[in-house]
C-alpha atoms as a PDB file:
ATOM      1  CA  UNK A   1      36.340  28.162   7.039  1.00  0.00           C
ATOM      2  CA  UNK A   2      34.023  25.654   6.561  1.00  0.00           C
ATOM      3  CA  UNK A   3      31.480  25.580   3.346  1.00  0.00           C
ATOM      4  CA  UNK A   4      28.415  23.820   3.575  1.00  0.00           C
ATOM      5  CA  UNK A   5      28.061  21.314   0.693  1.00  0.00           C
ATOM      6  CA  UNK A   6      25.205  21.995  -1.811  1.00  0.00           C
ATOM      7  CA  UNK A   7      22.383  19.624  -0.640  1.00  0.00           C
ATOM      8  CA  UNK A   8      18.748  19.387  -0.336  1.00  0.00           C
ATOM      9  CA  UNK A   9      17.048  20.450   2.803  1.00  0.00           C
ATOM     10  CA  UNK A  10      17.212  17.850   5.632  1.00  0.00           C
ATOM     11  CA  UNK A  11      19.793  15.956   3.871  1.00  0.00           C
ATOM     12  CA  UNK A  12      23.147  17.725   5.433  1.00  0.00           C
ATOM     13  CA  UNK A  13      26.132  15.882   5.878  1.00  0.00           C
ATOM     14  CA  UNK A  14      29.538  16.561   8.169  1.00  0.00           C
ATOM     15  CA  UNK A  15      31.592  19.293   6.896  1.00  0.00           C
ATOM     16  CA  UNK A  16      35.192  19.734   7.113  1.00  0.00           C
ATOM     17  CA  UNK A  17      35.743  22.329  10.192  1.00  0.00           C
ATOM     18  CA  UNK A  18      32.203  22.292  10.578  1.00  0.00           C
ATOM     19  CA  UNK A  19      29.275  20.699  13.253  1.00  0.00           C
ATOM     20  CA  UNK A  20      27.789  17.443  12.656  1.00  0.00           C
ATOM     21  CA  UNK A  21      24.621  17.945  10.686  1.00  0.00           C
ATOM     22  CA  UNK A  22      22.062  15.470  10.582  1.00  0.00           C
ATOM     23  CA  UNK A  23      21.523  12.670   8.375  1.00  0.00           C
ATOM     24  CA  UNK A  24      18.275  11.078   7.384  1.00  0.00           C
ATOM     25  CA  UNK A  25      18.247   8.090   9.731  1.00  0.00           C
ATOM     26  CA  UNK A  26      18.243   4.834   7.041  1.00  0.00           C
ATOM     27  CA  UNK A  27      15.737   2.242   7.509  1.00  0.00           C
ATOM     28  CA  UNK A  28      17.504  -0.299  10.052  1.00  0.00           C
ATOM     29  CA  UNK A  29      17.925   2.909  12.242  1.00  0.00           C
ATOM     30  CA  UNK A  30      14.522   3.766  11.704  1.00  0.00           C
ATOM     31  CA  UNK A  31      13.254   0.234  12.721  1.00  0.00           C
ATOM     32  CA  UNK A  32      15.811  -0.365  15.739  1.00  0.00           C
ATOM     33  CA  UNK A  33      14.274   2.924  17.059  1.00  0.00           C
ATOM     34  CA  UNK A  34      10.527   1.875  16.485  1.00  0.00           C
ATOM     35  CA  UNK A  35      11.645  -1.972  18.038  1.00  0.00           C
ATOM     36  CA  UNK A  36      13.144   0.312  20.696  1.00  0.00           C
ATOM     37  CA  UNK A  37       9.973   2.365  21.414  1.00  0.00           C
ATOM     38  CA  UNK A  38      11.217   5.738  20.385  1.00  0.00           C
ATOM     39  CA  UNK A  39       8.149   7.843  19.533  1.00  0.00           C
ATOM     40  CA  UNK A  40      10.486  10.711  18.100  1.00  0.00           C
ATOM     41  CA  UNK A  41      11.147   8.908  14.865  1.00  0.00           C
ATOM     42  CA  UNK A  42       7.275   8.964  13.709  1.00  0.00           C
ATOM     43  CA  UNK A  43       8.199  12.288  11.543  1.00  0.00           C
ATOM     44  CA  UNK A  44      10.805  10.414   9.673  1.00  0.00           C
ATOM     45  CA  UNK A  45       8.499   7.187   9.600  1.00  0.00           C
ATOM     46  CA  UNK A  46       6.058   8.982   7.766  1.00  0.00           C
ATOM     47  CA  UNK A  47       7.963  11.280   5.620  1.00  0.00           C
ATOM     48  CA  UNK A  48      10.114   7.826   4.547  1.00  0.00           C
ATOM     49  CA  UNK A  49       7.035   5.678   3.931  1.00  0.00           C
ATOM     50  CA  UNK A  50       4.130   7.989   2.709  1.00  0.00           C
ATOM     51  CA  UNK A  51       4.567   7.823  -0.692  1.00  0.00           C
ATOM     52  CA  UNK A  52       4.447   3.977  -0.717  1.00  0.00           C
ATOM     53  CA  UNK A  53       1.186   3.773   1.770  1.00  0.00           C
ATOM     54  CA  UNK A  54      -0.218   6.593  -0.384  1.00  0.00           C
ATOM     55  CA  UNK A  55       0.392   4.628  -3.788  1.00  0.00           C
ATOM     56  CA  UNK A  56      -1.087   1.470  -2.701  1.00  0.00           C
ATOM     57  CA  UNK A  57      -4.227   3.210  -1.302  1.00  0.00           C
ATOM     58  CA  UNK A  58      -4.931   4.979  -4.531  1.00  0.00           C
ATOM     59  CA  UNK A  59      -4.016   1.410  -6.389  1.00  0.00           C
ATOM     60  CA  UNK A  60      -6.366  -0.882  -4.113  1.00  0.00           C
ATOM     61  CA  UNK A  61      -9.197   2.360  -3.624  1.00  0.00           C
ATOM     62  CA  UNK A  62      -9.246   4.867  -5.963  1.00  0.00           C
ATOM     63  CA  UNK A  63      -7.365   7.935  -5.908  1.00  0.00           C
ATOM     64  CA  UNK A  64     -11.006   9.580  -4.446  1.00  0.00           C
ATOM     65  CA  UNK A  65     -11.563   7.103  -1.985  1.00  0.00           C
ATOM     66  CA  UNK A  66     -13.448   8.989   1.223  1.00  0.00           C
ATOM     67  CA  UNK A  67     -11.621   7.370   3.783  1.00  0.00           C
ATOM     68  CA  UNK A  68      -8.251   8.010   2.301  1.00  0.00           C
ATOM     69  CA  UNK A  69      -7.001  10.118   5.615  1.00  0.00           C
ATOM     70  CA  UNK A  70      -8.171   7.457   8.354  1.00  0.00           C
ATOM     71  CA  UNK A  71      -6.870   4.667   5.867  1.00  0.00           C
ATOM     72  CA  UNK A  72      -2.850   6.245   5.934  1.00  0.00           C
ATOM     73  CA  UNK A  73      -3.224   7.175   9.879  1.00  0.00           C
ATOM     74  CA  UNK A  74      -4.607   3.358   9.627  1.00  0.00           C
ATOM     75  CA  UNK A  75      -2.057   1.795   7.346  1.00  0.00           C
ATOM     76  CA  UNK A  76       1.149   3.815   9.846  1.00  0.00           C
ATOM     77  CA  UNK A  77      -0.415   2.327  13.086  1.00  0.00           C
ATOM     78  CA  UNK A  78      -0.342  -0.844  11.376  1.00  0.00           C
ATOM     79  CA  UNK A  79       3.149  -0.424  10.253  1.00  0.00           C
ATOM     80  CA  UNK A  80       4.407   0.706  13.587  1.00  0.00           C
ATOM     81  CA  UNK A  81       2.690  -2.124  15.326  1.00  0.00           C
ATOM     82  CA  UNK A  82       4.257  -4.501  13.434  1.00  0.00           C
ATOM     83  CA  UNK A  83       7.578  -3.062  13.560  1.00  0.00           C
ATOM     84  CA  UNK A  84       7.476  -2.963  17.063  1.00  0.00           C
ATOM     85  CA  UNK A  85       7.037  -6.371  17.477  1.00  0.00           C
ATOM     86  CA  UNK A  86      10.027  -7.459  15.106  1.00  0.00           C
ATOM     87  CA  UNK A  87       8.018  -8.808  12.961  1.00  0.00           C
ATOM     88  CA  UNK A  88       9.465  -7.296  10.126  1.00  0.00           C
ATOM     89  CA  UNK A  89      12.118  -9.578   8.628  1.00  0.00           C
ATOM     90  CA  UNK A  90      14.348  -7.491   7.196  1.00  0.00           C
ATOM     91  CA  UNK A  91      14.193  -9.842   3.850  1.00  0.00           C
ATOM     92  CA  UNK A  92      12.627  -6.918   1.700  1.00  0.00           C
ATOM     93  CA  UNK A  93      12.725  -3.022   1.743  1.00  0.00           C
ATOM     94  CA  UNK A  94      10.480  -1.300   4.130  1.00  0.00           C
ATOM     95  CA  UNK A  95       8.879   0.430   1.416  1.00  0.00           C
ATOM     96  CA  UNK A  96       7.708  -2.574   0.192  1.00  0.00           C
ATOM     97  CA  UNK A  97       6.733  -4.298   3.963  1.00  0.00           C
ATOM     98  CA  UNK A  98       4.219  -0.869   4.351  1.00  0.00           C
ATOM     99  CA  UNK A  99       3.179  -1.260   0.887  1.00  0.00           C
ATOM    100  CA  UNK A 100       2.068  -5.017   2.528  1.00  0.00           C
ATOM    101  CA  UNK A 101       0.837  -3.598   5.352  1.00  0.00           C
ATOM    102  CA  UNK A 102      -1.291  -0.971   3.325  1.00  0.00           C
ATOM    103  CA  UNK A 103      -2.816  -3.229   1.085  1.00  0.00           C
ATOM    104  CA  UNK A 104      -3.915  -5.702   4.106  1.00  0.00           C
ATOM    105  CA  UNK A 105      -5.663  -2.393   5.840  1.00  0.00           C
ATOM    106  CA  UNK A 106      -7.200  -1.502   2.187  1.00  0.00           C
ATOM    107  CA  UNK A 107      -8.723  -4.909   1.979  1.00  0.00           C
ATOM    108  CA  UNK A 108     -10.338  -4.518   5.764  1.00  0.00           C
ATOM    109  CA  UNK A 109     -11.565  -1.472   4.479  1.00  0.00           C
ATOM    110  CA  UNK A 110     -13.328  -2.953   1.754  1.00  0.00           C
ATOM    111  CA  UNK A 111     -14.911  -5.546   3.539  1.00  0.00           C
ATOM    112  CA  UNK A 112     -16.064  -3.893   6.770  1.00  0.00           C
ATOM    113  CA  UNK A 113     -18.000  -1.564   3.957  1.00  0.00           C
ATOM    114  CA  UNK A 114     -19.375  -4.988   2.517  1.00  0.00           C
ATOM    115  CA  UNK A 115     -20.565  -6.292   5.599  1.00  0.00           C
ATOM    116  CA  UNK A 116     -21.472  -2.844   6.705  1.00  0.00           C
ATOM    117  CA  UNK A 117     -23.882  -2.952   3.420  1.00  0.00           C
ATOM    118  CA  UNK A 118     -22.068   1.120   2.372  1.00  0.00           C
ATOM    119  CA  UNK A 119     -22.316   1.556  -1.110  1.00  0.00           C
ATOM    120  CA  UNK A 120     -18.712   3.060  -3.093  1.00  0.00           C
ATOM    121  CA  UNK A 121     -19.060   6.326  -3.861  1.00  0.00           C
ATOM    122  CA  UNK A 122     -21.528   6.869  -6.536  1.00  0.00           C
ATOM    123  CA  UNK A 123     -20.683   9.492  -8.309  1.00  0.00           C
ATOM    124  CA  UNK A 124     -18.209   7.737 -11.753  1.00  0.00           C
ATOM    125  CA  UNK A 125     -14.290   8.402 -12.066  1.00  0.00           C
ATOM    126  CA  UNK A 126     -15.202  11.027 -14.686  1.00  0.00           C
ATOM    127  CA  UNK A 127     -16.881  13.365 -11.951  1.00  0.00           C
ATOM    128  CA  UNK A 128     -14.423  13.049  -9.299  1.00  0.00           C
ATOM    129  CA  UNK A 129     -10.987  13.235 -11.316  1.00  0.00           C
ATOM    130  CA  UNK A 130      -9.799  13.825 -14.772  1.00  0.00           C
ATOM    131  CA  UNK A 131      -9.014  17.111 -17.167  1.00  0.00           C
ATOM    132  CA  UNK A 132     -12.499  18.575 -18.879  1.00  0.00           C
ATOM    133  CA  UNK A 133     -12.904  16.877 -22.096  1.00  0.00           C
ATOM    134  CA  UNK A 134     -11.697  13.469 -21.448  1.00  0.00           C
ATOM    135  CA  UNK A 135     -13.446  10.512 -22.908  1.00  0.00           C
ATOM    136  CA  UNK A 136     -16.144  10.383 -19.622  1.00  0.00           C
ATOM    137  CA  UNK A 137     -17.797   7.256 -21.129  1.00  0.00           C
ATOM    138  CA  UNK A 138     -14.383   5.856 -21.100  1.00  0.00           C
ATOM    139  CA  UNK A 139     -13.313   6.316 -17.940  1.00  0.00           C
ATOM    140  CA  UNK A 140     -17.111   5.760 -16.474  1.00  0.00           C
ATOM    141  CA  UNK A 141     -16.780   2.371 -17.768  1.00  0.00           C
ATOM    142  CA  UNK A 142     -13.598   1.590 -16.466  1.00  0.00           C
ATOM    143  CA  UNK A 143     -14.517   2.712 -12.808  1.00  0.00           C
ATOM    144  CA  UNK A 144     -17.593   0.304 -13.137  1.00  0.00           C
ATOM    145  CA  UNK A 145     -15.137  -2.535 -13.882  1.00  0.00           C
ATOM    146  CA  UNK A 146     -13.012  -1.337 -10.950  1.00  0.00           C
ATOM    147  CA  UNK A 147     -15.696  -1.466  -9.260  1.00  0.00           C
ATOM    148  CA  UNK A 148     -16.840  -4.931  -9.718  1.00  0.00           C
ATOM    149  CA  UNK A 149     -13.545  -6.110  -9.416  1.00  0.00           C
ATOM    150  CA  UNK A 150     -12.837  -4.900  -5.898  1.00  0.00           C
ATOM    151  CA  UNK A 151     -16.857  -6.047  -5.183  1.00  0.00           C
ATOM    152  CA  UNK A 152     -15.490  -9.650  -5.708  1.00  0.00           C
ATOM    153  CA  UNK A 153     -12.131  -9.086  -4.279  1.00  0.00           C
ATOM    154  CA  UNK A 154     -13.652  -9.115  -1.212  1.00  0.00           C
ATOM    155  CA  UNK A 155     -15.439 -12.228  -1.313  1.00  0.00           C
ATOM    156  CA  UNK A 156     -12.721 -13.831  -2.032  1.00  0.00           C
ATOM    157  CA  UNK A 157     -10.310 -15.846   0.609  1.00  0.00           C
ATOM    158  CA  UNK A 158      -8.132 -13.102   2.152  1.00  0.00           C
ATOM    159  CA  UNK A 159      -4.862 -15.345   0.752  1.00  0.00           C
ATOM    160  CA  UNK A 160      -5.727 -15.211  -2.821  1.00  0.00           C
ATOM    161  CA  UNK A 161      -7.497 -11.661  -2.651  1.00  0.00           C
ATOM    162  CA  UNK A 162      -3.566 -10.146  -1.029  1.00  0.00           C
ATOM    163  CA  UNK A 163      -2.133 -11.987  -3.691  1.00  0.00           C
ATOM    164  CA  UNK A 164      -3.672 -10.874  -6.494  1.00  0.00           C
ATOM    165  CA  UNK A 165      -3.164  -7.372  -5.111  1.00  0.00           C
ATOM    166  CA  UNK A 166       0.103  -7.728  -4.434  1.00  0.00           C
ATOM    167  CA  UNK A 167       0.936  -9.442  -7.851  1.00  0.00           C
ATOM    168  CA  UNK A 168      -1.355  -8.150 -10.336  1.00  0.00           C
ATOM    169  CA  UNK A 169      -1.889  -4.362  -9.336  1.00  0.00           C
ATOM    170  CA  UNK A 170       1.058  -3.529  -6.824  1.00  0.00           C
ATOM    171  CA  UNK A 171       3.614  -5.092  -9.210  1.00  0.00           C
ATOM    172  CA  UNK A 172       5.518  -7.176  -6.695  1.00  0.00           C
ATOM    173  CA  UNK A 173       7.577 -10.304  -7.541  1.00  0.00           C
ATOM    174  CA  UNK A 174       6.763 -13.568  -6.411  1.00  0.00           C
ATOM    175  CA  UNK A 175       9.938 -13.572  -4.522  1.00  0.00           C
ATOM    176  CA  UNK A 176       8.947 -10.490  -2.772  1.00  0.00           C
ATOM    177  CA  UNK A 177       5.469 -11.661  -2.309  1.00  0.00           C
ATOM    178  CA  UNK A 178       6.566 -14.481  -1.030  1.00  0.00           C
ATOM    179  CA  UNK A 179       8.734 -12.473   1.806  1.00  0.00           C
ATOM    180  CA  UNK A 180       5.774 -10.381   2.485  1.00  0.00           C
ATOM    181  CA  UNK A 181       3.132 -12.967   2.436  1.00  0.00           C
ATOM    182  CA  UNK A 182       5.607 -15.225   4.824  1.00  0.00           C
ATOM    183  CA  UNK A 183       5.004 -18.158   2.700  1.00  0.00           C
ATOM    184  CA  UNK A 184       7.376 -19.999   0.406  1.00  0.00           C
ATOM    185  CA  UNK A 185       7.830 -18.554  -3.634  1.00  0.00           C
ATOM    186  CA  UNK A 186       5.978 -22.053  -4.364  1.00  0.00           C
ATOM    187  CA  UNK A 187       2.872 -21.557  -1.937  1.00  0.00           C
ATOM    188  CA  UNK A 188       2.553 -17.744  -3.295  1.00  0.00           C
ATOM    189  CA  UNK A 189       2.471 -18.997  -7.040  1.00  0.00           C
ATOM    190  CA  UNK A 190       0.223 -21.241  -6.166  1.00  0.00           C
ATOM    191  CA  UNK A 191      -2.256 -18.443  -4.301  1.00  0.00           C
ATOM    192  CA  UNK A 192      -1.791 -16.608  -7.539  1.00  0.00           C
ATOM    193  CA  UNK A 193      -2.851 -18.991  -9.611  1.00  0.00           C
ATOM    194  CA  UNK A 194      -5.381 -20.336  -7.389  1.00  0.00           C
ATOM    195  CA  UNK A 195      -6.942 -16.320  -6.753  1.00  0.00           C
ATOM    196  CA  UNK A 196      -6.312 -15.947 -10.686  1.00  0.00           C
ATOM    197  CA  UNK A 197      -8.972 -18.805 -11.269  1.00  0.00           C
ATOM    198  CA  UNK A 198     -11.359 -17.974  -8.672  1.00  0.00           C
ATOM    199  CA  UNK A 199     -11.085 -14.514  -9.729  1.00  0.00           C
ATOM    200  CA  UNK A 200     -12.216 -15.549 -13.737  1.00  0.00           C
ATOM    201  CA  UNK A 201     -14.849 -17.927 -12.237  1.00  0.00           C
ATOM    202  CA  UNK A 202     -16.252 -15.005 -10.105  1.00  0.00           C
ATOM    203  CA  UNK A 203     -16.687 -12.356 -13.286  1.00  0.00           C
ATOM    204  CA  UNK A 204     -18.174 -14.718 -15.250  1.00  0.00           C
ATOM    205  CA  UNK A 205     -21.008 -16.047 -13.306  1.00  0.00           C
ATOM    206  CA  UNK A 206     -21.500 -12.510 -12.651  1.00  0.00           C
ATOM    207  CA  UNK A 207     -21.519 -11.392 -16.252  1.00  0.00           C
ATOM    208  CA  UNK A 208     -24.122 -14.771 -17.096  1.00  0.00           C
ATOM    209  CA  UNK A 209     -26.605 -13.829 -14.285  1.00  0.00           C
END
């Protein structure tokens, strides 16, 4: 008689005597499908990438951002797209390639509102998140620097801006940044750097004016 191995849901494995139960199709499965047009892996797409896509939103936007639902449907067409035209190189985890991918949508975001002249959402961190009794004028101050940050973000070269985010707040190496940028570990450092400088030079006229 066959017993069924103690496993989380969706995660069953062949059994001795048993049927073939489904495994959780790995990533080059997942991406040979998507190259091959199969539309019936998008639930295992999602369910493998969402975390990432969600992270980086919340990094890049605030956890409170409006948009947040139309920026992950966003950020997954995006993915898909580019997966279906092989441009994924295969030199870095997928998780990090739609973390990539996210933070390139997050950045259109940003500065389609700029150009669109809509203002962030008003209201300060302490209103929209956070237990009662947590330092508000704190955390009010630090959403004002977030703030200002992303405001200049945007005005920056799209290059420099992606590798800032990428470096600074997403945590990647500059070998994997290099990998996702698709330049070499050289150019990327020197992005960095570059977006590092422009970024100091940006805050500081703002804070003399």
């Amino acid at each position: 008689m066959a017993v069924r191995a103690q496993r989380p849901p969706g995660r069953l494995r062949l059994i001795q005597g048993g049927q073939a139960a489904t495994e959780p199709p790995s990533d080059e499965q997942l991406i040979s499908a998507v190259e091959r047009g199969d539309r019936a892996v998008g639930e295992h797409l999602h369910d493998r990438l969402i975390r990432s896509v969600d992270a980086t939103l919340h990094r890049v936007l605030g956890r409170r951002d409006r948009e947040h639902d139309e920026l992950v449907q966003a950020a997954f067409e995006r993915i898909v797209v580019t997966l279906a035209r092989s441009r994924f190189t295969k030199a870095c985890s997928l998780a990090s390639w739609a973390s990539a991918v996210t933070c390139s949508v997050a950045l259109d975001a940003l500065r389609s509102r700029r150009t669109e002249r809509r203002e962030p959402d008003p209201r300060p961190a302490a209103s929209r998140e956070g237990p009662r009794g947590a330092d508000v004028e704190r955390m009010v101050a630090v959403d004002r620097e977030f703030q200002r940050l992303r405001t200049e973000l945007v005005r920056m070269k799209s290059e420099r801006a992606e590798a800032l985010l990428l470096h600074d707040m997403l945590g990647h190496e500059l070998s994997e940044m290099a990998v996702l940028l698709g330049v070499s570990v050289s150019t990327a450092q020197s992005r960095l750097a570059r977006g590092r400088q422009e970024l100091q030079e940006r805050l500081a006229e703002e804070g003399g004016a």
